[in-house]
Protein backbone atom coordinates (compact mmCIF):
# COMPACT_ATOMS: atom_id res chain seq x y z
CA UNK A 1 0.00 0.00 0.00
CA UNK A 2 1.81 3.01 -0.73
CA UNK A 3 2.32 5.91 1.57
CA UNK A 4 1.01 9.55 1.08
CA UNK A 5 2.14 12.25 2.61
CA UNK A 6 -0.96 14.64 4.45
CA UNK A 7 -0.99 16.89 1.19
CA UNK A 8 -0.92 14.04 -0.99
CA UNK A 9 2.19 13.23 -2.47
CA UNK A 10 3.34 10.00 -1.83
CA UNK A 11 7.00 9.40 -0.04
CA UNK A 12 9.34 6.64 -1.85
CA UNK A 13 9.99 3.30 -0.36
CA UNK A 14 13.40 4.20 0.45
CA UNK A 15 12.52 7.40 1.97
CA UNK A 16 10.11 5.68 4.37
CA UNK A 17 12.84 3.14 5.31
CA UNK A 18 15.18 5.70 6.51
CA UNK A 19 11.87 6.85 8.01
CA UNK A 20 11.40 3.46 9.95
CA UNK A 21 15.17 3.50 10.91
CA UNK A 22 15.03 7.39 12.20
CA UNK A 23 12.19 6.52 14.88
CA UNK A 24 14.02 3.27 15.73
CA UNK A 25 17.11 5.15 15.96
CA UNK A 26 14.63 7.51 18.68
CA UNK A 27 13.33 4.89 20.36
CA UNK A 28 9.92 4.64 18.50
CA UNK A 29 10.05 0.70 17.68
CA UNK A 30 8.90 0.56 14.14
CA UNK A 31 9.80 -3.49 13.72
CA UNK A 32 11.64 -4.07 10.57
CA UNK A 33 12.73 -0.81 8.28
CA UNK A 34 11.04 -2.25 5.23
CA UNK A 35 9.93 0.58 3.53
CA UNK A 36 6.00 -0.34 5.09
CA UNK A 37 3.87 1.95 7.20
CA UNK A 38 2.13 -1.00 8.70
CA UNK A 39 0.28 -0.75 12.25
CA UNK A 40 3.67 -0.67 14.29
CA UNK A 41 4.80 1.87 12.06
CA UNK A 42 2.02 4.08 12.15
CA UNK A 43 1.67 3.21 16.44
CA UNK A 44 5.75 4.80 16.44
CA UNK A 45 4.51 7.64 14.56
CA UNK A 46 1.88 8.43 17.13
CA UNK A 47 3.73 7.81 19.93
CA UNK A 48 6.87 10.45 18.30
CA UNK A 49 4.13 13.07 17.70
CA UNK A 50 2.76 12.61 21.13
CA UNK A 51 5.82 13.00 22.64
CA UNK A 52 6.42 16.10 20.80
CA UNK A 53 3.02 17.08 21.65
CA UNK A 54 1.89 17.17 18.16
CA UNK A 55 -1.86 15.91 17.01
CA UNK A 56 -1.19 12.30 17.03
CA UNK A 57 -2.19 11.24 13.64
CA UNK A 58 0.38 8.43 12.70
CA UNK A 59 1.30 10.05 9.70
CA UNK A 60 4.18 12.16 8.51
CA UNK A 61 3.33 15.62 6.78
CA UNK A 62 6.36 16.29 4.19
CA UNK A 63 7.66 18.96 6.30
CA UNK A 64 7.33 16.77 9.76
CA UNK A 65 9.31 13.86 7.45
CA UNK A 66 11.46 16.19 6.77
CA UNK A 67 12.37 17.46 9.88
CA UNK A 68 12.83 13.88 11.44
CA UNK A 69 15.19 12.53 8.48
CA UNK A 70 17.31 15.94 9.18
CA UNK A 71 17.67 15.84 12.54
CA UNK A 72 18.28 11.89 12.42
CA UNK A 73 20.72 12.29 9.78
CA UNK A 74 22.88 15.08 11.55
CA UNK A 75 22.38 12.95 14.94
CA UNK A 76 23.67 9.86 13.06
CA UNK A 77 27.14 11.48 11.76
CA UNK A 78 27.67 13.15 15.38
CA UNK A 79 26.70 10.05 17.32
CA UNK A 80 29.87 7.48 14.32
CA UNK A 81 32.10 10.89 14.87
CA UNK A 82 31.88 10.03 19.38
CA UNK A 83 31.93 6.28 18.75
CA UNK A 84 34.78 6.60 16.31
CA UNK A 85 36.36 7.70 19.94
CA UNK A 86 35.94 4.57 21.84
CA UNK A 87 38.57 1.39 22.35
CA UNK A 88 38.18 -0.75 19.39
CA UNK A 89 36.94 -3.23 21.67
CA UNK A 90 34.46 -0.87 22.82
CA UNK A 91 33.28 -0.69 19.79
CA UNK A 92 32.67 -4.22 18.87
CA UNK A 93 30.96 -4.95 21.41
CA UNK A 94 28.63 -2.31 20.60
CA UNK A 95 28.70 -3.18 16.72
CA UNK A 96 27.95 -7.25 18.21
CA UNK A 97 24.62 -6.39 19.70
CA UNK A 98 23.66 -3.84 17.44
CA UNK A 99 23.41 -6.47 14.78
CA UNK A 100 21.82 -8.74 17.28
CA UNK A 101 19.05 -6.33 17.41
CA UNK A 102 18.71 -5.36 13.55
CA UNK A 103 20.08 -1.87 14.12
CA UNK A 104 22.90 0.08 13.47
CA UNK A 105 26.00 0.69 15.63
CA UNK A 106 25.58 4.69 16.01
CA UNK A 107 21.82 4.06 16.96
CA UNK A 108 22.59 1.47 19.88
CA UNK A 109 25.19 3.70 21.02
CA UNK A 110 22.47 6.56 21.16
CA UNK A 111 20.93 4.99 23.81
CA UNK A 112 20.98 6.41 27.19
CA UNK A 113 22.22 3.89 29.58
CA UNK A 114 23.51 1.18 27.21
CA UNK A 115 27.41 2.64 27.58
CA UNK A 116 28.79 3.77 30.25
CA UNK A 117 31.57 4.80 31.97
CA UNK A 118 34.63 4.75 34.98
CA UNK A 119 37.32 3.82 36.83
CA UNK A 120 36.68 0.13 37.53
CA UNK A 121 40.25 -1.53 38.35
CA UNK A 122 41.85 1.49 39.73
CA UNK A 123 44.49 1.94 37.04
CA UNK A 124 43.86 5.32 35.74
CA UNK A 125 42.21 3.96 32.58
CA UNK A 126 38.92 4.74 31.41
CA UNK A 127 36.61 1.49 31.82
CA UNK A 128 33.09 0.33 30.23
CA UNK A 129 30.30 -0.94 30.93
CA UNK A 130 27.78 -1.97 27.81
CA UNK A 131 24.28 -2.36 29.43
CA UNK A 132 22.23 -4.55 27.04
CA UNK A 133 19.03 -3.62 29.07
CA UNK A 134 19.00 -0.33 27.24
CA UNK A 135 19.45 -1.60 24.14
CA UNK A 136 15.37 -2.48 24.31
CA UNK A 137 16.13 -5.42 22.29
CA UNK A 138 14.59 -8.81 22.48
CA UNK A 139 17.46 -10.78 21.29
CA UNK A 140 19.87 -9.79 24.08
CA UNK A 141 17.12 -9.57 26.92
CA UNK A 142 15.53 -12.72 28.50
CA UNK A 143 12.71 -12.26 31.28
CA UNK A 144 14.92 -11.71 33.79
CA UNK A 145 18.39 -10.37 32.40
CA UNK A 146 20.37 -8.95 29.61
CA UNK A 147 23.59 -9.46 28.01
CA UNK A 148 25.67 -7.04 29.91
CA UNK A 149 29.53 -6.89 28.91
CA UNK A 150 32.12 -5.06 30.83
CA UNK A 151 35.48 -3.56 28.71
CA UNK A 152 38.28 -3.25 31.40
CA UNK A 153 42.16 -2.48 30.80
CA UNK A 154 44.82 -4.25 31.28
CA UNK A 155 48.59 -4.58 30.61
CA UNK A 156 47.70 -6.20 27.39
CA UNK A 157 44.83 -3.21 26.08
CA UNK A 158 40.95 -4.20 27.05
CA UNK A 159 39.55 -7.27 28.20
CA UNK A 160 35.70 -7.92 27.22
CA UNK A 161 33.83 -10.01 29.60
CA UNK A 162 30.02 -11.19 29.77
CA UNK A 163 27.34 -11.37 31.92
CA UNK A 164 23.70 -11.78 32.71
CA UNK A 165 21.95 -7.93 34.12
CA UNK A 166 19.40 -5.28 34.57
CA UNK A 167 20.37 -1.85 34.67
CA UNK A 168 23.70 -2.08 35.98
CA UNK A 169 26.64 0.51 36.25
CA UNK A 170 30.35 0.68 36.66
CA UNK A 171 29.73 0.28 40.23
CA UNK A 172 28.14 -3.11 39.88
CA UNK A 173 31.26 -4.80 39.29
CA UNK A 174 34.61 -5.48 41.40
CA UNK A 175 37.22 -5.82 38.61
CA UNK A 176 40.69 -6.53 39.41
CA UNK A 177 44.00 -5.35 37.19
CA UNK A 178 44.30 -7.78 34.46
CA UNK A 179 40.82 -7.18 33.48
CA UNK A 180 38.93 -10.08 34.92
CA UNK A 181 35.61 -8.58 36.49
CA UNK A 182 32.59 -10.16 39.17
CA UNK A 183 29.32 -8.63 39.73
CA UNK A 184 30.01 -6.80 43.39
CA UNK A 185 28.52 -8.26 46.42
């Protein structure tokens, strides 16, 4: 079914991909970016102009489109220029779940809560914590817990290790010089 715009016109299947991936990227779940306004779709749009306080209509005027695809694609290039910034293994871990959960790298790392950071083996080196729980993402979150990976230094660069958690922080963790870390008691 295609997809008009409120004046008319009708937005390509490419633009209403990139469409599906900006509120996705926002944390309006529009399932798969296929190009189809379907009811999820529409139900993101609703809930994005609600939050704005907008009429709620589920669909995009040209310049509302317009404004979201702007904004997501200048949010997009600053969000890959600050992950470009992180430990390499930092980054993979990040770039593993992301395609766990369908999305892209820059867009996971958006997400408030899923990285954070501190001093976790008292070496002076920044440390990381990658909270799957923010991620909102069914493939790394059980019932219970989410895949949760710490990024500590050590001698040798970063070691990556995984666990099972909800809304944890740096502080969660005792993690000891070489790396090796264990929820704290």
């Amino acid at each position: 079914m295609p997809v008009f715009a409120q004046n008319g016109t009708m937005f390509s299947r490419e633009i209403r991909a990139e469409a599906q991936q900006a509120l996705s990227y926002y944390g309006f779940d529009t399932g798969p970016a296929d190009g189809v306004f379907g009811s999820q779709t529409r139900a993101a749009i609703r809930a994005r102009q609600a939050a704005r306080g907008t009429p709620a209509t589920g669909e995009f005027s040209r310049a509302g489109l317009g404004n979201l695809l702007e904004q997501y694609r200048s949010d997009r290039r600053a969000d890959a220029s600050a992950a470009d910034t992180l430990p390499m293994p930092v980054q993979g871990a990040i770039a593993e779940m992301a395609q766990m959960c369908g999305t892209t790298t820059a867009a996971l790392a958006a997400r408030q809560g899923l990285l954070q950071s501190g001093e976790m083996n008292n070496d002076g080196i920044l440390d990381y914590v990658i909270d799957g729980s923010a991620a909102r993402c069914s493939m790394i979150c059980g019932a219970a817990n989410c895949s949760v990976t710490t990024v500590v230094s050590n001698a040798n660069g970063y070691r990556n290790s995984d666990f099972l958690g909800y809304g944890v922080s740096p502080d969660s963790f005792n993690c000891l010089s070489n790396g090796i870390c264990e929820f704290a008691r």
